[in-house]
PDB file of N, CA and C in Angstrom:
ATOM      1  N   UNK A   1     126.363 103.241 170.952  1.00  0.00           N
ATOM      2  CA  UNK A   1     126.754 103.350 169.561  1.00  0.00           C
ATOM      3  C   UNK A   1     125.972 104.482 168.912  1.00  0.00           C
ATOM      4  N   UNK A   2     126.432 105.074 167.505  1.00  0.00           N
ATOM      5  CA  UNK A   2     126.053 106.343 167.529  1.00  0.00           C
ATOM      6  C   UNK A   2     124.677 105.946 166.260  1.00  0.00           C
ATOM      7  N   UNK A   3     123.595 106.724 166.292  1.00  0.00           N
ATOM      8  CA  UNK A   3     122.401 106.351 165.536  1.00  0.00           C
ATOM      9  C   UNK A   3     122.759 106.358 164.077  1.00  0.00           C
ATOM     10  N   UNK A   4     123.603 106.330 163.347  1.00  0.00           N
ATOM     11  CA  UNK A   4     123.917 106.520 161.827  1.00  0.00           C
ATOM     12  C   UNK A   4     124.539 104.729 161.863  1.00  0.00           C
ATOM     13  N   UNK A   5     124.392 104.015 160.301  1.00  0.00           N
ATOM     14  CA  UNK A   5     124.998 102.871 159.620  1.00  0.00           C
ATOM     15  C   UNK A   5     126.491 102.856 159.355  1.00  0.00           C
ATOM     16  N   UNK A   6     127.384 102.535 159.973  1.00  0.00           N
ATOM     17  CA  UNK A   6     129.261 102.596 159.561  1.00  0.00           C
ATOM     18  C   UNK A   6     129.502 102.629 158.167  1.00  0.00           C
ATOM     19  N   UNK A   7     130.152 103.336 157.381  1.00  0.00           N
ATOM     20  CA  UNK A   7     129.984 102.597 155.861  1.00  0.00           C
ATOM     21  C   UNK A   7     131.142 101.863 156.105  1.00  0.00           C
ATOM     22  N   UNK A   8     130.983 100.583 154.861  1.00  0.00           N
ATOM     23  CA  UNK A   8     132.134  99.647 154.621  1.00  0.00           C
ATOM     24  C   UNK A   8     132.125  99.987 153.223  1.00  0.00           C
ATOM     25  N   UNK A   9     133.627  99.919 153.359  1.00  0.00           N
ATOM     26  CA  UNK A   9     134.764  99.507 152.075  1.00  0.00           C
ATOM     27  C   UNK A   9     135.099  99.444 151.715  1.00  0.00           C
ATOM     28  N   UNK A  10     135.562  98.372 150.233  1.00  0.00           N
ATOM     29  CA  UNK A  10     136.403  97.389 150.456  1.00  0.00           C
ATOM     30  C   UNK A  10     137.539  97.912 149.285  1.00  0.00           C
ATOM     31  N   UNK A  11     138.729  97.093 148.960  1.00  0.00           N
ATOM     32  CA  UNK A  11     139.450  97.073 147.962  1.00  0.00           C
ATOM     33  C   UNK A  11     139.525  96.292 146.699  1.00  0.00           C
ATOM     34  N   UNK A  12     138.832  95.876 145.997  1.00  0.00           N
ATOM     35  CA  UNK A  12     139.225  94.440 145.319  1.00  0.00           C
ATOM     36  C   UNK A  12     140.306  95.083 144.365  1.00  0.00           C
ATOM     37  N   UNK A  13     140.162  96.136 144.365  1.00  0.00           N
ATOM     38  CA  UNK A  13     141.433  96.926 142.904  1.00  0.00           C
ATOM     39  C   UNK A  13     142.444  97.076 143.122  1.00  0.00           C
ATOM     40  N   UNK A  14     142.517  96.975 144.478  1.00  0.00           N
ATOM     41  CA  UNK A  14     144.250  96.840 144.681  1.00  0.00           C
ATOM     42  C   UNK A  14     144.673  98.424 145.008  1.00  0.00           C
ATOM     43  N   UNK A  15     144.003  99.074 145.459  1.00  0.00           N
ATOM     44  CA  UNK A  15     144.308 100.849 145.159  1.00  0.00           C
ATOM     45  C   UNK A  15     145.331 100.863 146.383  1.00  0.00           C
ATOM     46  N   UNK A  16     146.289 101.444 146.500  1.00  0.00           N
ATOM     47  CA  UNK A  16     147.257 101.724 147.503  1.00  0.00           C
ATOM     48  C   UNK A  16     146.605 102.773 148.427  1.00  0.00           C
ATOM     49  N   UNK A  17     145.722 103.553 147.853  1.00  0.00           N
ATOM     50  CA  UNK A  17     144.870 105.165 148.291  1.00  0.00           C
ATOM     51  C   UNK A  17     143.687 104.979 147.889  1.00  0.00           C
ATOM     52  N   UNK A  18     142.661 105.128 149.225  1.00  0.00           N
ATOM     53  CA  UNK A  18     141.174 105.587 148.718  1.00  0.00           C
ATOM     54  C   UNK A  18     140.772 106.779 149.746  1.00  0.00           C
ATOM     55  N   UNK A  19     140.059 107.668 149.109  1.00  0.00           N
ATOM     56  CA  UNK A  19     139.706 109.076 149.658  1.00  0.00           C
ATOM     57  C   UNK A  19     138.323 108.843 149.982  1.00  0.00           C
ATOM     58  N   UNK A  20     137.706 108.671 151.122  1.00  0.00           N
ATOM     59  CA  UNK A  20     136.648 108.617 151.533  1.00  0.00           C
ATOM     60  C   UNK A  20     135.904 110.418 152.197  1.00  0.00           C
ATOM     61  N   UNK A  21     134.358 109.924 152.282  1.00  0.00           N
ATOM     62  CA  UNK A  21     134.004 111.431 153.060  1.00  0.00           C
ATOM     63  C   UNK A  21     134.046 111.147 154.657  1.00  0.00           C
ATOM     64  N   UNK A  22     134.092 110.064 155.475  1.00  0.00           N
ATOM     65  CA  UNK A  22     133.582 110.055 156.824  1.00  0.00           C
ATOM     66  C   UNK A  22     135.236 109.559 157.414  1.00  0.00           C
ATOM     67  N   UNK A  23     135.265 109.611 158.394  1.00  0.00           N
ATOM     68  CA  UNK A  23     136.441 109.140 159.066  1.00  0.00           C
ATOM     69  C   UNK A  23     136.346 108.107 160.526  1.00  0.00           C
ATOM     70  N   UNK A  24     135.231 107.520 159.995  1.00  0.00           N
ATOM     71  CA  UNK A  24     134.858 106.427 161.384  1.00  0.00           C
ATOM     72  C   UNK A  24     133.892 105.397 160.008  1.00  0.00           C
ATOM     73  N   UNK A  25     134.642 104.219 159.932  1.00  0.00           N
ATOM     74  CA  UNK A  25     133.899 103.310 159.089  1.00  0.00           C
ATOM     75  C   UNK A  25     134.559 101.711 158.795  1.00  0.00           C
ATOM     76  N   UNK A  26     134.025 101.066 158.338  1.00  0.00           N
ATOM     77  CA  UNK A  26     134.643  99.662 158.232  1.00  0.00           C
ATOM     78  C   UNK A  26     135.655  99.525 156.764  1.00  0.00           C
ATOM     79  N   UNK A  27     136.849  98.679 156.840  1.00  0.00           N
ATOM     80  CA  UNK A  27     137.277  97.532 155.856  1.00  0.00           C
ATOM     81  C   UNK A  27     137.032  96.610 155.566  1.00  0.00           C
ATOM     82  N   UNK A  28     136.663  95.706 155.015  1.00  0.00           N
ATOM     83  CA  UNK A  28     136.463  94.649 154.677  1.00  0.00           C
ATOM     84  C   UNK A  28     137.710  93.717 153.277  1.00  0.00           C
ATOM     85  N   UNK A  29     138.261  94.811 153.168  1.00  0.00           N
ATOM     86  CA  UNK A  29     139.682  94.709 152.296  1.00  0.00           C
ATOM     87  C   UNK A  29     139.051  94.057 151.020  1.00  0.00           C
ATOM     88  N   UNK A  30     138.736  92.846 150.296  1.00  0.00           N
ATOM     89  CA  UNK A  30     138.608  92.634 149.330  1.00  0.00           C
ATOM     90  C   UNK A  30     136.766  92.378 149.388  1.00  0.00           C
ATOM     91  N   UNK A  31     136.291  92.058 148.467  1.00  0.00           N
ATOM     92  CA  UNK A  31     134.583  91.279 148.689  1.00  0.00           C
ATOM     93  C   UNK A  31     134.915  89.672 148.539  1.00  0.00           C
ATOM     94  N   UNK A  32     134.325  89.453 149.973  1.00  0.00           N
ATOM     95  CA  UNK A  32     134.103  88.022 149.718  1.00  0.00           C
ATOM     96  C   UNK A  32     134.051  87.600 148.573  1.00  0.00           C
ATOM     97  N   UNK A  33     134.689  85.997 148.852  1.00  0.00           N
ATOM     98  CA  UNK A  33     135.233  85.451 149.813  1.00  0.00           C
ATOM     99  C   UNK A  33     136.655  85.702 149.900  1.00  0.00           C
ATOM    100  N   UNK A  34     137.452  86.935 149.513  1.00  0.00           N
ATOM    101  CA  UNK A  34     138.485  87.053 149.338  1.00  0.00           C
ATOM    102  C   UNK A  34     138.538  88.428 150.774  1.00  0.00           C
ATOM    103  N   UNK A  35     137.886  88.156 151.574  1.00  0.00           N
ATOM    104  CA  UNK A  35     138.107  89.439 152.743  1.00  0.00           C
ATOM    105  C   UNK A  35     138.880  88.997 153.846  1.00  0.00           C
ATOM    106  N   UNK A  36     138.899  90.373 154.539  1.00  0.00           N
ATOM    107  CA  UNK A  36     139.434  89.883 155.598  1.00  0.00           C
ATOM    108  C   UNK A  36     138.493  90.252 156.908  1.00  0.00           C
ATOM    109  N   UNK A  37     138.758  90.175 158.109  1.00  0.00           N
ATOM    110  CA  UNK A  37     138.137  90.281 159.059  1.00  0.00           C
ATOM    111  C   UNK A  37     137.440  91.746 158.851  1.00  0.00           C
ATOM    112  N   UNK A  38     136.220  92.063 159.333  1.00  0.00           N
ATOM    113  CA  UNK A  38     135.842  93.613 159.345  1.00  0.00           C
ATOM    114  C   UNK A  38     135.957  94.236 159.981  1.00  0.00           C
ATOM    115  N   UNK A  39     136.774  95.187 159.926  1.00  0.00           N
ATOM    116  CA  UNK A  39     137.468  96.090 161.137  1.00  0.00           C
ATOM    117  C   UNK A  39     136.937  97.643 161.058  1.00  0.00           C
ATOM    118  N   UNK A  40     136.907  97.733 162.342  1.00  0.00           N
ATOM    119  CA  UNK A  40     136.240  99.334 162.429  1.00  0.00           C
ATOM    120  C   UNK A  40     137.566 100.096 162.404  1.00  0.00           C
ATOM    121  N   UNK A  41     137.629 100.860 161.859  1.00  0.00           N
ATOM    122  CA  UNK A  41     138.681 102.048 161.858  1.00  0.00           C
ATOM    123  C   UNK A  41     138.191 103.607 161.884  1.00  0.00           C
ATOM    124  N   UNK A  42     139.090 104.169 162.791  1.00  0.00           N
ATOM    125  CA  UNK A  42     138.443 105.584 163.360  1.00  0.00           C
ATOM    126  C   UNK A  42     140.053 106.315 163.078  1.00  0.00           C
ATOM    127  N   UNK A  43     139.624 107.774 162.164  1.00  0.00           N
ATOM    128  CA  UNK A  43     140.775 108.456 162.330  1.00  0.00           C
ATOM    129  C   UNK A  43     141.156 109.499 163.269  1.00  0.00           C
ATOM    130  N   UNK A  44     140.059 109.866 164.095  1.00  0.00           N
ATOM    131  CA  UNK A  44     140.290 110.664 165.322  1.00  0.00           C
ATOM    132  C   UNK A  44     140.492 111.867 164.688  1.00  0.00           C
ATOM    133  N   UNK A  45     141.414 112.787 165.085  1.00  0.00           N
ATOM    134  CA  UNK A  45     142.019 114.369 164.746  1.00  0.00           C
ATOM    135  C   UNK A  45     142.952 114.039 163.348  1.00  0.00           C
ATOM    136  N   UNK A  46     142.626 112.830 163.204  1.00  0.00           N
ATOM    137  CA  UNK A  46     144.456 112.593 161.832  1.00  0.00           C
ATOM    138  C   UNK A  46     143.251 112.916 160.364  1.00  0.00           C
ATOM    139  N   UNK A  47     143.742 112.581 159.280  1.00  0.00           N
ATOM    140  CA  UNK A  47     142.833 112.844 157.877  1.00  0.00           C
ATOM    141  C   UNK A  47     143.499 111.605 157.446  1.00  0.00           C
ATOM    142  N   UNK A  48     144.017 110.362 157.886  1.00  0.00           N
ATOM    143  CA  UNK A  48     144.485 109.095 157.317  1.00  0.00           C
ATOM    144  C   UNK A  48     144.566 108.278 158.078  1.00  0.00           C
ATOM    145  N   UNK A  49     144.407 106.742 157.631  1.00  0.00           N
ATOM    146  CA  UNK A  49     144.535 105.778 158.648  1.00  0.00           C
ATOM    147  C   UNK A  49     144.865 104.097 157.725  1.00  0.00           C
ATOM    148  N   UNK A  50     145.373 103.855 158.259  1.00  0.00           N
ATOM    149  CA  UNK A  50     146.084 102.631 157.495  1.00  0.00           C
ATOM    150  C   UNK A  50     145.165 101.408 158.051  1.00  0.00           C
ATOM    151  N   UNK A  51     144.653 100.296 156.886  1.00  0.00           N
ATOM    152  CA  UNK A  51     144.056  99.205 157.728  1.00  0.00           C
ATOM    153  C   UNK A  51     145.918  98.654 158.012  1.00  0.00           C
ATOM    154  N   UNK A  52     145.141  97.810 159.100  1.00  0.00           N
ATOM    155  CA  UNK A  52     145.948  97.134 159.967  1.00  0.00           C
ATOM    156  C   UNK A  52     146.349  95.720 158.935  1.00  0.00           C
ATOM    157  N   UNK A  53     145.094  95.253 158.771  1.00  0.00           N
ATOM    158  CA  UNK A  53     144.762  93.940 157.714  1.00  0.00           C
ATOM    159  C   UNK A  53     145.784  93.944 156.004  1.00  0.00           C
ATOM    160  N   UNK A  54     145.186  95.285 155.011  1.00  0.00           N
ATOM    161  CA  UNK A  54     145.004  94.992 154.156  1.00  0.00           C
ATOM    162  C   UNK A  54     146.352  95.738 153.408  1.00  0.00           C
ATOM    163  N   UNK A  55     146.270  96.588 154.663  1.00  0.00           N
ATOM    164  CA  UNK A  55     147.309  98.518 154.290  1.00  0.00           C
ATOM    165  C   UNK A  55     146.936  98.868 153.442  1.00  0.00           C
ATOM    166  N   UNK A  56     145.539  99.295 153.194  1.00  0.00           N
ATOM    167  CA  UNK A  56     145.219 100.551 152.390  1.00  0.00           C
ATOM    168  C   UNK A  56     145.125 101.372 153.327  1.00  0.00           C
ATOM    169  N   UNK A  57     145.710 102.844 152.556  1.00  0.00           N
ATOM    170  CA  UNK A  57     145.808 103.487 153.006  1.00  0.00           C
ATOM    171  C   UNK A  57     144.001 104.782 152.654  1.00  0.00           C
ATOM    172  N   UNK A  58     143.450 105.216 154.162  1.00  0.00           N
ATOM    173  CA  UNK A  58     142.337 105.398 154.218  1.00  0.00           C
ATOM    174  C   UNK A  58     142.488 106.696 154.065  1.00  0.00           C
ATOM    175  N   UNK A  59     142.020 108.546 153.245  1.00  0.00           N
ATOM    176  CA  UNK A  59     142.384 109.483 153.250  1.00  0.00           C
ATOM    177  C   UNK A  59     140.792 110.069 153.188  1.00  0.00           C
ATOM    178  N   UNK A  60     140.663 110.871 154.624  1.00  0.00           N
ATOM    179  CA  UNK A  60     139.388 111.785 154.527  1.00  0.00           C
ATOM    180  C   UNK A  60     139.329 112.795 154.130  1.00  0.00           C
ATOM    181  N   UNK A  61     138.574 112.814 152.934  1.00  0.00           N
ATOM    182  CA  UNK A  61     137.986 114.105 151.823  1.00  0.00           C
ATOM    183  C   UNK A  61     136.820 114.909 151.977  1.00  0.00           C
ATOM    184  N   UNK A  62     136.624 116.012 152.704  1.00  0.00           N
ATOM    185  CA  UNK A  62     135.603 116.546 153.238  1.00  0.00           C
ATOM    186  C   UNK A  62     134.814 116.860 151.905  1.00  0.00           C
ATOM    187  N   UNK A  63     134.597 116.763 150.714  1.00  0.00           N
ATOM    188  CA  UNK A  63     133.976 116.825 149.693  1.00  0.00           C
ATOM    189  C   UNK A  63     133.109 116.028 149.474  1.00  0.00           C
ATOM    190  N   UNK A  64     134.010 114.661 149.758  1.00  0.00           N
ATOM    191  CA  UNK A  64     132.748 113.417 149.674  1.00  0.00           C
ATOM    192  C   UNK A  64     131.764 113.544 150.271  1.00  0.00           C
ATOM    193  N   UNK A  65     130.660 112.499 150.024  1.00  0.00           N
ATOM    194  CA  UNK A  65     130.103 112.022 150.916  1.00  0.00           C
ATOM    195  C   UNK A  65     130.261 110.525 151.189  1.00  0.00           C
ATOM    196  N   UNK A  66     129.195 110.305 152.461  1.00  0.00           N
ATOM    197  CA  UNK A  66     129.525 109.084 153.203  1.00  0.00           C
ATOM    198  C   UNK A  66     129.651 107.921 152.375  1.00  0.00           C
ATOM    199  N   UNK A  67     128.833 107.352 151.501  1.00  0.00           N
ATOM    200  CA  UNK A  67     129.201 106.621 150.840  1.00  0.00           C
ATOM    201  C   UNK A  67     130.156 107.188 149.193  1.00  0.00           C
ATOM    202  N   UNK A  68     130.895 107.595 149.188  1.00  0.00           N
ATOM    203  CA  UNK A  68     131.309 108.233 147.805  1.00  0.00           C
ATOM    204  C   UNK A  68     132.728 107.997 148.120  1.00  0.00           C
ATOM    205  N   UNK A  69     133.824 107.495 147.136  1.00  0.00           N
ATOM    206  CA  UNK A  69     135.278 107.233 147.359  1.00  0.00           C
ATOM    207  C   UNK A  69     135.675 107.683 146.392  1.00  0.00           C
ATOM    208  N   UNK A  70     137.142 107.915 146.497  1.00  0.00           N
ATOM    209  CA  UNK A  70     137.966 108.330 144.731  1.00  0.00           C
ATOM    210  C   UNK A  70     139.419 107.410 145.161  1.00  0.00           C
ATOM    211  N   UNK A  71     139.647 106.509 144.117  1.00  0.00           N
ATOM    212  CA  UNK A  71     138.549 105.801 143.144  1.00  0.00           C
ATOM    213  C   UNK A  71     137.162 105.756 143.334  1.00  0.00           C
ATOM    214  N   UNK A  72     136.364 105.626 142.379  1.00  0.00           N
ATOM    215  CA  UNK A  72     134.897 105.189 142.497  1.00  0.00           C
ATOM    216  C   UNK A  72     135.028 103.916 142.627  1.00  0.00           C
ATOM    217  N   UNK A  73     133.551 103.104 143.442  1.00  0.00           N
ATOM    218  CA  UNK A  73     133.563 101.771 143.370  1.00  0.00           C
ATOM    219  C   UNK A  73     134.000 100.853 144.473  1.00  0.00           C
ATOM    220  N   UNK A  74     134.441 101.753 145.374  1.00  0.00           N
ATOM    221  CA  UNK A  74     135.074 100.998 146.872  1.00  0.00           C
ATOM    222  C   UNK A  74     134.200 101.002 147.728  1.00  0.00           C
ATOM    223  N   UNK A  75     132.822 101.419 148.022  1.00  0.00           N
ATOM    224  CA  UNK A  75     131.928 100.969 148.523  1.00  0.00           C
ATOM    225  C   UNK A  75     131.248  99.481 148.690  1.00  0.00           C
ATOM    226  N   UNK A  76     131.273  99.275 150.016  1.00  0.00           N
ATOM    227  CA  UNK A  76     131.187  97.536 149.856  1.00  0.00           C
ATOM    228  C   UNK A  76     129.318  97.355 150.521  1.00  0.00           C
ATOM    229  N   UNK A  77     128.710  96.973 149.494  1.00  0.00           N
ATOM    230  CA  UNK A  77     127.018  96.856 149.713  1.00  0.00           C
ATOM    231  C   UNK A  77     126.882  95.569 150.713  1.00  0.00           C
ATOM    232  N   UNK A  78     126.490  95.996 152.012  1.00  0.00           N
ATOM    233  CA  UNK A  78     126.382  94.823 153.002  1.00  0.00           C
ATOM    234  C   UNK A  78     125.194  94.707 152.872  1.00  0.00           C
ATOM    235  N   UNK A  79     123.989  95.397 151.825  1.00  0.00           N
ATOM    236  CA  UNK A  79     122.766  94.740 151.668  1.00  0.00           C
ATOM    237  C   UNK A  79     123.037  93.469 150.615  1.00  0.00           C
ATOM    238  N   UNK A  80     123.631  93.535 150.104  1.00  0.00           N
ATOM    239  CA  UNK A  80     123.878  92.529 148.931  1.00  0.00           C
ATOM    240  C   UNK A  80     124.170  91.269 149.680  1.00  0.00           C
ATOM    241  N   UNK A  81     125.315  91.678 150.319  1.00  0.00           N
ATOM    242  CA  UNK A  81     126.005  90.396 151.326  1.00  0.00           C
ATOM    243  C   UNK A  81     124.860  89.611 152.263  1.00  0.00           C
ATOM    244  N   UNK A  82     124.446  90.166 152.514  1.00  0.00           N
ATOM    245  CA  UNK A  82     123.283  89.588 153.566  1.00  0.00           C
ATOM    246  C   UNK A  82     122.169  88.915 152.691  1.00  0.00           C
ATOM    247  N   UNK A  83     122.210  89.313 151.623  1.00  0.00           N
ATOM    248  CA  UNK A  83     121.030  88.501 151.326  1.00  0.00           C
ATOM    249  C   UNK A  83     121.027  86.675 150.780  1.00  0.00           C
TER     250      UNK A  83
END
């Protein structure tokens, strides 16, 4: 596995489109307890990727960064969760 943290996340807003910076990272579709399974999703050579789960649709924005989405706010804090 590769030495960097996956980012997760999630949807609770319902966004049909979120523009992320990385293109290898988790869903978690809504925040508990309203989620779904956490799925790794990788877009390979594509710039989009559909969860399987939730169908948002995932769009990589080389502007971002790793944790940064547009919408704002789709970042899902798995320090929070864990505690």
């Amino acid at each position: 596995m590769a030495g960097h943290a996956t980012p997760h996340f999630q949807n609770d807003a319902g966004h049909a489109r979120i523009e992320i910076g990385v293109k290898e990272f988790m869903c978690v579709g809504a925040n508990p307890p309203f989620d779904h399974p956490h799925v790794f999703l990788d877009m390979g050579d594509d710039n989009e990727k559909v969860c399987p789960y939730c169908s948002t649709l995932y769009v990589f924005n080389d502007k971002l960064g790793a944790e940064e989405t547009r919408p704002e706010g789709c970042v899902f804090d798995t320090e929070q969760t864990a505690a």
